[in-house]
N, C-alpha and C. Protein backbone atom coordinates (compact mmCIF):
# COMPACT_ATOMS: atom_id res chain seq x y z
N UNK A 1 331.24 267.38 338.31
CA UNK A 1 330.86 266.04 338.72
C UNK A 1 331.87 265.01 338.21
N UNK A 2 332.36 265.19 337.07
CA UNK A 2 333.48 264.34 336.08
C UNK A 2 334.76 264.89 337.05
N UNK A 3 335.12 265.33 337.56
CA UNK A 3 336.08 265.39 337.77
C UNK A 3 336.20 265.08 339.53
N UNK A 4 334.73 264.72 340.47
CA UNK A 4 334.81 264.66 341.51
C UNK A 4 335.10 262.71 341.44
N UNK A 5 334.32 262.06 340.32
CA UNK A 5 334.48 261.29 339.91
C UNK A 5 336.07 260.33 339.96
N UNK A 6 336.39 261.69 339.28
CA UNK A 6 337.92 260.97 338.65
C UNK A 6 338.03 260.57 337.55
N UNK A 7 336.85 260.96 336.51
CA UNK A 7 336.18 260.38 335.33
C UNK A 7 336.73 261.66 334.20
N UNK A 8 336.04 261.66 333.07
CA UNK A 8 336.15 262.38 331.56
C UNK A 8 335.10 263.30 331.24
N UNK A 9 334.56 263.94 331.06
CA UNK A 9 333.18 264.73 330.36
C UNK A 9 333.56 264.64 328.88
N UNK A 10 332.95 264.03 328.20
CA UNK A 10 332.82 263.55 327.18
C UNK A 10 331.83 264.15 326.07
N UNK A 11 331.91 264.75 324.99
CA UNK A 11 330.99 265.67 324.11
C UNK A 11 330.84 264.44 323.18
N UNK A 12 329.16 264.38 323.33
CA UNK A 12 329.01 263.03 322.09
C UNK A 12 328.38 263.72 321.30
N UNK A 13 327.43 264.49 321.14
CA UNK A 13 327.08 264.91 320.13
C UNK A 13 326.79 266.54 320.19
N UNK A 14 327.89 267.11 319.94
CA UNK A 14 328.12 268.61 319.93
C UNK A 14 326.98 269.60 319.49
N UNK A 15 326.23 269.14 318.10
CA UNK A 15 325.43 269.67 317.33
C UNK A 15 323.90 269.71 318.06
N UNK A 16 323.73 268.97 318.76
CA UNK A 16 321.93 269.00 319.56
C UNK A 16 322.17 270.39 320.47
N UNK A 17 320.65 270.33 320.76
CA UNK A 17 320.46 271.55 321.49
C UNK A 17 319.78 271.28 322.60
N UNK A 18 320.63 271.34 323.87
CA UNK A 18 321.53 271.55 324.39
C UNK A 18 322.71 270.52 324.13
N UNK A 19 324.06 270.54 323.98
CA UNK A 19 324.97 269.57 323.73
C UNK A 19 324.93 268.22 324.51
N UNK A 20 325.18 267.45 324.15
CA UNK A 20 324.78 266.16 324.80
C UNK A 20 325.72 265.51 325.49
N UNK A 21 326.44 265.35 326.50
CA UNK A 21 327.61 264.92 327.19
C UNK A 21 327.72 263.91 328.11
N UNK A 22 328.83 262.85 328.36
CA UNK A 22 328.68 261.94 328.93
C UNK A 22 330.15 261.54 329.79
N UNK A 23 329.39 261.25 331.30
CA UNK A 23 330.85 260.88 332.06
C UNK A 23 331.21 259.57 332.23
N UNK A 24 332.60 259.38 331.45
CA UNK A 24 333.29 258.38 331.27
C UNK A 24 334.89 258.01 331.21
N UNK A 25 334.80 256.88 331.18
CA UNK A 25 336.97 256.91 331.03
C UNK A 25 337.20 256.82 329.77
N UNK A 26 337.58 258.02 329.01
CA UNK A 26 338.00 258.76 327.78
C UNK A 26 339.12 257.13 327.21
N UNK A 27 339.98 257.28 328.15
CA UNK A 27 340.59 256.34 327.74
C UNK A 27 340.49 254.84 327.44
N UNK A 28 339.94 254.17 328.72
CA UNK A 28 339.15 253.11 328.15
C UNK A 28 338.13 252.76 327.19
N UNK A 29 337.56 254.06 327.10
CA UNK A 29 336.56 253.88 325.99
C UNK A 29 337.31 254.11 324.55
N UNK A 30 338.23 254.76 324.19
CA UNK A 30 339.33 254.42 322.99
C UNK A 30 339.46 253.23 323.24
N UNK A 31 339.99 252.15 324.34
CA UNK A 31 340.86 250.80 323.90
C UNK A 31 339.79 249.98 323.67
N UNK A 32 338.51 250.12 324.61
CA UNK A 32 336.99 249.47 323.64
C UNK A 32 336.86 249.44 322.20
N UNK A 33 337.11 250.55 321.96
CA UNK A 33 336.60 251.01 320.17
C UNK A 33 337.67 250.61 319.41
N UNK A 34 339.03 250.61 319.91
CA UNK A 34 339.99 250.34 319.41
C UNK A 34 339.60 248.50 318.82
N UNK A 35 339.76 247.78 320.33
CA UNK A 35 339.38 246.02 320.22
C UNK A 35 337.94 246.36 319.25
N UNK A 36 336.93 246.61 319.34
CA UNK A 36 335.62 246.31 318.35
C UNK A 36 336.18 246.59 317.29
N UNK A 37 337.29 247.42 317.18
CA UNK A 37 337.51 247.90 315.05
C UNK A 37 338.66 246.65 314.97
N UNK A 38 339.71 245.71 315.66
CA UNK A 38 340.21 244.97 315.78
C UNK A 38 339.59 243.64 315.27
N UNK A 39 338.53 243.18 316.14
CA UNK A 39 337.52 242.20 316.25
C UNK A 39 336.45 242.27 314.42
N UNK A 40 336.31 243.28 314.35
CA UNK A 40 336.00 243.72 312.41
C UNK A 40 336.50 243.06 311.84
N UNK A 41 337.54 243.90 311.80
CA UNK A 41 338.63 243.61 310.87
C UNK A 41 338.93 242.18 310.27
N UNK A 42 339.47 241.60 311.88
CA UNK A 42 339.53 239.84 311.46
C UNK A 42 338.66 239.19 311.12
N UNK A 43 337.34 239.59 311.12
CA UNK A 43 335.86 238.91 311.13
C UNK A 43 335.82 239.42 309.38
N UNK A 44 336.40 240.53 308.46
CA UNK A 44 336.11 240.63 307.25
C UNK A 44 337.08 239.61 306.75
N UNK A 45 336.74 238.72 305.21
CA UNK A 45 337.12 237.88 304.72
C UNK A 45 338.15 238.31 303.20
N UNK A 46 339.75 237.61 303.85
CA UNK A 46 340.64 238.29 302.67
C UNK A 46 340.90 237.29 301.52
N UNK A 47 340.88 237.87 300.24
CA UNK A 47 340.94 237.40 299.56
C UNK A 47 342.18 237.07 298.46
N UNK A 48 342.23 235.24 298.77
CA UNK A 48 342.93 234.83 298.17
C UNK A 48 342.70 234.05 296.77
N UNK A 49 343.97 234.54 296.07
CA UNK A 49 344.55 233.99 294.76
C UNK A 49 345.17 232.75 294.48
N UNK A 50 344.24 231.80 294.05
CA UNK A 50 345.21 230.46 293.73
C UNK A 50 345.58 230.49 292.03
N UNK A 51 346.81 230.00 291.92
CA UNK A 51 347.25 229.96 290.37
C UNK A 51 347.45 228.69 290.08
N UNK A 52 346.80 228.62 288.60
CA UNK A 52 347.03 227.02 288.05
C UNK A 52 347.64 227.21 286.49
N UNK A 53 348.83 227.06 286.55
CA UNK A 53 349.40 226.80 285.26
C UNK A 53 349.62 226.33 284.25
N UNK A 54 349.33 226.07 282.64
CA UNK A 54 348.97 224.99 282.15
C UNK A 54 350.06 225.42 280.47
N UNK A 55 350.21 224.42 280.17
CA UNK A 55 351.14 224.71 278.36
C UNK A 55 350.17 224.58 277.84
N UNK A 56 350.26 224.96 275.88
CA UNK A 56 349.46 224.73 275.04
C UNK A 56 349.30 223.71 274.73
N UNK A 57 350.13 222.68 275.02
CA UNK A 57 349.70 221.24 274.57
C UNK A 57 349.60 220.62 275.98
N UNK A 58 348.77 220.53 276.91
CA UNK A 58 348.29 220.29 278.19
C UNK A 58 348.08 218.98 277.93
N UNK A 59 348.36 218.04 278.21
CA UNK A 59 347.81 216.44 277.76
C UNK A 59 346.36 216.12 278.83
N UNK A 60 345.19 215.48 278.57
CA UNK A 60 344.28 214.97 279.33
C UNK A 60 344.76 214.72 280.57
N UNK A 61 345.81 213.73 281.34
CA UNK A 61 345.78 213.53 282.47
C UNK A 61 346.24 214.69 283.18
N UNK A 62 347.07 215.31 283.11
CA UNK A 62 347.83 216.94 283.42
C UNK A 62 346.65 217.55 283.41
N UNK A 63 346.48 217.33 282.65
CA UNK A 63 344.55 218.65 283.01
C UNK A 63 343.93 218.22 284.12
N UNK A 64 343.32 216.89 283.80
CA UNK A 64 342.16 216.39 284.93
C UNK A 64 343.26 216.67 286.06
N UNK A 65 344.33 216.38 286.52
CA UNK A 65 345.06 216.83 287.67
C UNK A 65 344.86 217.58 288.25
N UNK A 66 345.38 218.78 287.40
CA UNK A 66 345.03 220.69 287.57
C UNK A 66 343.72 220.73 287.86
N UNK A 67 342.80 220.12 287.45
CA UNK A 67 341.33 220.88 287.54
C UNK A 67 340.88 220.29 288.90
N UNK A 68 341.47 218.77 289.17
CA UNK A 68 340.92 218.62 290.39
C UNK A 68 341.91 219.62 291.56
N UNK A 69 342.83 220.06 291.58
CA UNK A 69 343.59 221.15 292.45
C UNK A 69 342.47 222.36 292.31
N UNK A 70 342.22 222.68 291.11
CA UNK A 70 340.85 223.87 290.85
C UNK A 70 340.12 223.78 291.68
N UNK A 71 339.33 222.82 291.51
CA UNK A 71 337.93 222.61 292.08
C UNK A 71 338.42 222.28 293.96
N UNK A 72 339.47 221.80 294.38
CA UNK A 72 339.99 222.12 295.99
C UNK A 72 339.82 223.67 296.10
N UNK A 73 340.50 224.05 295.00
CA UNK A 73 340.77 225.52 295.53
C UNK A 73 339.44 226.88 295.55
N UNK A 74 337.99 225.92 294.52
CA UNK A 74 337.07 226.86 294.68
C UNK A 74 336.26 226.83 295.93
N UNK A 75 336.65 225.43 296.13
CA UNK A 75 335.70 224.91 297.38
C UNK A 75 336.11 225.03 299.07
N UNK A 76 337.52 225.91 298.61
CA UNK A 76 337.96 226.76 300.07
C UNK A 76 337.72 227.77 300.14
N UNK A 77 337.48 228.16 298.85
CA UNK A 77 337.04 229.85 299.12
C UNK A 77 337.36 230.88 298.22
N UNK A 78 338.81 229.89 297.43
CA UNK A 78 339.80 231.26 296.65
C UNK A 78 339.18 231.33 295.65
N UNK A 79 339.69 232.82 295.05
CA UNK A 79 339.39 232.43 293.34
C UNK A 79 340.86 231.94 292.85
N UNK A 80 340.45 232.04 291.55
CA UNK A 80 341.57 230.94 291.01
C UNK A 80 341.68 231.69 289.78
N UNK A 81 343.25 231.73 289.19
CA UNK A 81 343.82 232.39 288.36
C UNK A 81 344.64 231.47 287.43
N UNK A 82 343.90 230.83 286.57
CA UNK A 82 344.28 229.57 285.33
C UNK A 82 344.91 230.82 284.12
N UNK A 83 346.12 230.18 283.99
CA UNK A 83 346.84 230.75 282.44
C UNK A 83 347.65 230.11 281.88
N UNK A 84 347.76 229.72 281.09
CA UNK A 84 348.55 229.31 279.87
C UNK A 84 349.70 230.14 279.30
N UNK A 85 350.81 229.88 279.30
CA UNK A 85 351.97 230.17 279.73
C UNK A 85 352.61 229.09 278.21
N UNK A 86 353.04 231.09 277.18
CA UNK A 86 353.58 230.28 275.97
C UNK A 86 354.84 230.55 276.25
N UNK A 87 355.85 229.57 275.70
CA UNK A 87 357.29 229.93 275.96
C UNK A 87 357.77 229.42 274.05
N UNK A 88 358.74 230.25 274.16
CA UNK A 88 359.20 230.53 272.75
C UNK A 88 358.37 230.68 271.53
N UNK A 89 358.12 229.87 270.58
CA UNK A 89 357.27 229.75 269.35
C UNK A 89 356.27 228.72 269.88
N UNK A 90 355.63 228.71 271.04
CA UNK A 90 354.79 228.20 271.27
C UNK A 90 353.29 228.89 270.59
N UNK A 91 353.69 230.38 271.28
CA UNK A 91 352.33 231.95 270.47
C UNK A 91 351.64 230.95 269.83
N UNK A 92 352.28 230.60 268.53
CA UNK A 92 351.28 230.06 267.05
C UNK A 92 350.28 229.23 267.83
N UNK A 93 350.21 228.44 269.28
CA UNK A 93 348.98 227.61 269.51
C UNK A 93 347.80 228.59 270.33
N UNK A 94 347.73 229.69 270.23
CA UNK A 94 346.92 231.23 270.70
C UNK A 94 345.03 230.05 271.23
N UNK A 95 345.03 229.88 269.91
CA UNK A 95 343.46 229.05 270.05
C UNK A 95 343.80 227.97 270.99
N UNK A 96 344.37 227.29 270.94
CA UNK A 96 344.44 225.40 271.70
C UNK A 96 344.53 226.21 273.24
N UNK A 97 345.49 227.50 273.58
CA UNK A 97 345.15 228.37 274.95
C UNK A 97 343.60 228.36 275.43
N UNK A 98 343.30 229.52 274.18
CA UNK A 98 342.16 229.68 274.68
C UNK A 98 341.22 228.20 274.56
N UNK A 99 341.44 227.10 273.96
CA UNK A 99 339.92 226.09 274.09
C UNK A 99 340.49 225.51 275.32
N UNK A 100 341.48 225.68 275.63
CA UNK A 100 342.21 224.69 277.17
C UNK A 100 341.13 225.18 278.60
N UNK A 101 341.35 226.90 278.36
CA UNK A 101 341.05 227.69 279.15
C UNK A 101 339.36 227.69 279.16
N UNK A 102 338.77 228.08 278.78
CA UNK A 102 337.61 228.04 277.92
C UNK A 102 337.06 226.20 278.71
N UNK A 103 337.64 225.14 278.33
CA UNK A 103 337.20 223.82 278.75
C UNK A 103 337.19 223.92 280.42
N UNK A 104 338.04 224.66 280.99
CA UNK A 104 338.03 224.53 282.15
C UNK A 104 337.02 225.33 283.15
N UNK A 105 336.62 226.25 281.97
CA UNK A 105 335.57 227.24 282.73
C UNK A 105 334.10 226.24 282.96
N UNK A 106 334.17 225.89 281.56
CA UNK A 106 332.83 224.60 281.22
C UNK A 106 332.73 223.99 282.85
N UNK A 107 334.20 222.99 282.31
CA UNK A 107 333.77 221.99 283.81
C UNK A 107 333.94 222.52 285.37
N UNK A 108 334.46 223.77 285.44
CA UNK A 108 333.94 224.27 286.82
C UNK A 108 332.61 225.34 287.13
N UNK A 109 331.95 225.06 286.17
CA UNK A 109 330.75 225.86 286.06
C UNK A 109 329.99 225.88 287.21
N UNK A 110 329.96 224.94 287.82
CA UNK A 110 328.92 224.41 289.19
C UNK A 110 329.98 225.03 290.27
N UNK A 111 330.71 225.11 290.21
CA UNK A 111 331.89 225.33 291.96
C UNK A 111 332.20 226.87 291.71
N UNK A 112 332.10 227.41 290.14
CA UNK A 112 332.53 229.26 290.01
C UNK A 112 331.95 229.80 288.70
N UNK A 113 332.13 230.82 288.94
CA UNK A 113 331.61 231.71 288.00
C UNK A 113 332.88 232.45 287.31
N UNK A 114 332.98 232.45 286.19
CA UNK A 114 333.78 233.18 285.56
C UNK A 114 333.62 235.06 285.52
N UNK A 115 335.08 235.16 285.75
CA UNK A 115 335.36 236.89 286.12
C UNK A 115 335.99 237.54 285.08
N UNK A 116 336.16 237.02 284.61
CA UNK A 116 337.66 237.50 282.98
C UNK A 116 337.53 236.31 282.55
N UNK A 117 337.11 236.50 281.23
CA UNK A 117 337.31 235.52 279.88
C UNK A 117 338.90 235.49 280.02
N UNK A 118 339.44 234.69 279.06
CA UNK A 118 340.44 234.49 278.40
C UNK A 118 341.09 235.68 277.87
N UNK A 119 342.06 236.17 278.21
CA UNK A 119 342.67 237.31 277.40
C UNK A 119 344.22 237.09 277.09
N UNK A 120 344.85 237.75 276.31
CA UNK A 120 346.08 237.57 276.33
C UNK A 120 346.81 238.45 276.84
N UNK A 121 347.91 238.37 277.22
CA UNK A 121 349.16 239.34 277.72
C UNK A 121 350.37 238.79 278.15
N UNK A 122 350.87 239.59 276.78
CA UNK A 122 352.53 239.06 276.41
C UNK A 122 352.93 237.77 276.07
N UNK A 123 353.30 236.75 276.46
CA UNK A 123 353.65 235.59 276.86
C UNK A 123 351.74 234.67 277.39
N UNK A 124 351.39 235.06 278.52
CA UNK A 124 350.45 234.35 278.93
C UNK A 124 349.22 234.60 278.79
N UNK A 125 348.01 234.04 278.56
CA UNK A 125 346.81 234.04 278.66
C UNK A 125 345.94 233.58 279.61
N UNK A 126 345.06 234.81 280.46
CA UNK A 126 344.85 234.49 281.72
C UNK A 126 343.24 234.80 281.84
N UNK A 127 342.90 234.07 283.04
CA UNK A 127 341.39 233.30 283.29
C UNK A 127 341.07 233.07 284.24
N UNK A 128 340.07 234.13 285.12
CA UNK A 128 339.85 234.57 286.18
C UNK A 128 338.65 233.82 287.01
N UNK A 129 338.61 232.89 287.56
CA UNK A 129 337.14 231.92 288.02
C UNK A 129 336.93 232.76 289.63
N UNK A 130 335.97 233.14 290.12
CA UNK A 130 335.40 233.45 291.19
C UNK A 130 334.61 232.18 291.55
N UNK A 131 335.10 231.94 293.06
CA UNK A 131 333.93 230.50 293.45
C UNK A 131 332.25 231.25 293.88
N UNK A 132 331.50 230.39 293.85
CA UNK A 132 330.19 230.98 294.03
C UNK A 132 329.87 230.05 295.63
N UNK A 133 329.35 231.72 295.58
CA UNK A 133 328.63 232.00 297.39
C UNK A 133 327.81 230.26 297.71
């Protein structure tokens, strides 16, 4: 019959008893399934990284700056990747990092949720905010 057609015989589900088969265009029905896994794909949501950079001696206005760029960036969607960035014999200010970092979690408490405390590595100390759903 599939072939008086001009059509496919198609095995959908091999395992039932009697096998279950269906006449169709083999091929069009790949470029269907193909576009629906296409149409997915773009419809799942990728996730982006915003970075905000800050020294150990961050002055008040330089902060409030940065944090209002933060709070743009929770309220598009990204998370946001705040670190403190020691250069030379800066290290010795380790704490004033972390209370910088640490202050900023405070005041974006309402726009994200924190993902990673404060940690160190190497040179920088980094601070992971997830925005909330």
């Amino acid at each position: 019959m599939a072939e008086e057609q001009g059509f496919d015989l198609v095995e959908i589900s091999p395992k039932a008893d009697p096998p279950v088969c269906k006449i169709m265009d083999y091929k069009k029905f790949l470029y269907e399934q193909k576009k629906r896994d296409k149409a997915l794909k773009a419809k799942a949501s990728k996730v982006v990284v915003k970075e905000i950079r800050f020294g150990p001696q961050t002055d008040d206005h330089d902060y409030e700056f940065k944090k209002k760029h933060a709070e743009k960036f929770l309220k598009e969607g990204a998370k946001l990747k705040a670190f403190v960035f020691f250069k030379g014999r800066s290290i010795i200010f380790k704490e004033q990092g972390q209370i910088l970092l640490l202050r900023l979690a405070q005041d974006l408490e309402e726009l994200g949720k924190v993902e990673q405390m404060p940690k160190l590595e190497g040179k920088r100390m980094t601070m992971f905010i997830a925005p909330k759903k």
